[in-house]
Each structure stands twice: as C-alpha cells, then as structure tokens.
Protein backbone atom coordinates (compact mmCIF):
# COMPACT_ATOMS: atom_id res chain seq x y z
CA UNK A 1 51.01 173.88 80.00
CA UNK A 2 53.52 173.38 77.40
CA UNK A 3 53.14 173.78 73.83
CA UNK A 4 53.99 172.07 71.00
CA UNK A 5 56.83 174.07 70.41
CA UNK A 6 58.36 173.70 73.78
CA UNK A 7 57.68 169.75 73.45
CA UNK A 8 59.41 169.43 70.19
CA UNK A 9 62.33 167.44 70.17
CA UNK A 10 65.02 169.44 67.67
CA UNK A 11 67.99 167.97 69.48
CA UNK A 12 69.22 164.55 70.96
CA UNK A 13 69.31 166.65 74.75
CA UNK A 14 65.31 167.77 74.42
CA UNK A 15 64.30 163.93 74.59
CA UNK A 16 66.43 163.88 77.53
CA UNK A 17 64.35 166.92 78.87
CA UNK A 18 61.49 165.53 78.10
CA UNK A 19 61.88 162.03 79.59
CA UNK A 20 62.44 163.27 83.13
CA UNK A 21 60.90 161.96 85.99
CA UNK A 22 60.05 159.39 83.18
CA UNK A 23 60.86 155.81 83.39
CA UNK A 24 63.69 155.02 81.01
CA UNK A 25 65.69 152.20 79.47
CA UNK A 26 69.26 152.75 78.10
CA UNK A 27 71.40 149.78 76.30
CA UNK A 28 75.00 150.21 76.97
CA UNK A 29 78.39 148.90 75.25
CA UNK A 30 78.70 144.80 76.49
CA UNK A 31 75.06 144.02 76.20
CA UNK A 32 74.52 145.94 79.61
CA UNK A 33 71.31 147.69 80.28
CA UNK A 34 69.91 150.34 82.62
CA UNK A 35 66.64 150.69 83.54
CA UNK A 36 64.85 153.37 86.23
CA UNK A 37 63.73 156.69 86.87
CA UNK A 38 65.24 159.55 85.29
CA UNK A 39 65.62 162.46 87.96
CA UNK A 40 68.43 164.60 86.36
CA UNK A 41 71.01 165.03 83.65
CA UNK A 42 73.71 167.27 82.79
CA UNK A 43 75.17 168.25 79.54
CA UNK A 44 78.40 166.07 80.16
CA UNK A 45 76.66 162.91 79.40
C-alpha cells in the first residue's frame, strides 16, 4: 500500500506516475486532443 508520501505529487513527472494505467486526457497545440489509457512514459516527454 502506498503512503501518503509516496502519493504526493512534488513534481510535474509524479502525476504522470500516478496516472498510469489511468484513463487520461491531454489537450495539444491546434485544438487537438488525446484521450486513452496511459500504459507507460519516459522522461523524454
């Protein structure tokens, strides 16, 4: 079980962390959207 230290978001790449295998919605540049399942990241983003 996490704790509330390990679920705090300090940094813009936790919330990434934390949204995995989470459905997520991203707004690009030219009105374009995304919208899904996020199964991975990387720190290049």
């Amino acid at each position: 079980m996490a704790t509330e230290e390990d679920s705090a978001v300090k940094e813009p790449l936790d919330l990434i962390r934390l949204s995995l295998d989470e459905r997520i919605y991203v707004k690009l540049r030219s009105d374009r959207e995304l919208r899904g399942k996020l199964h991975a990241y990387d720190q290049h983003l």
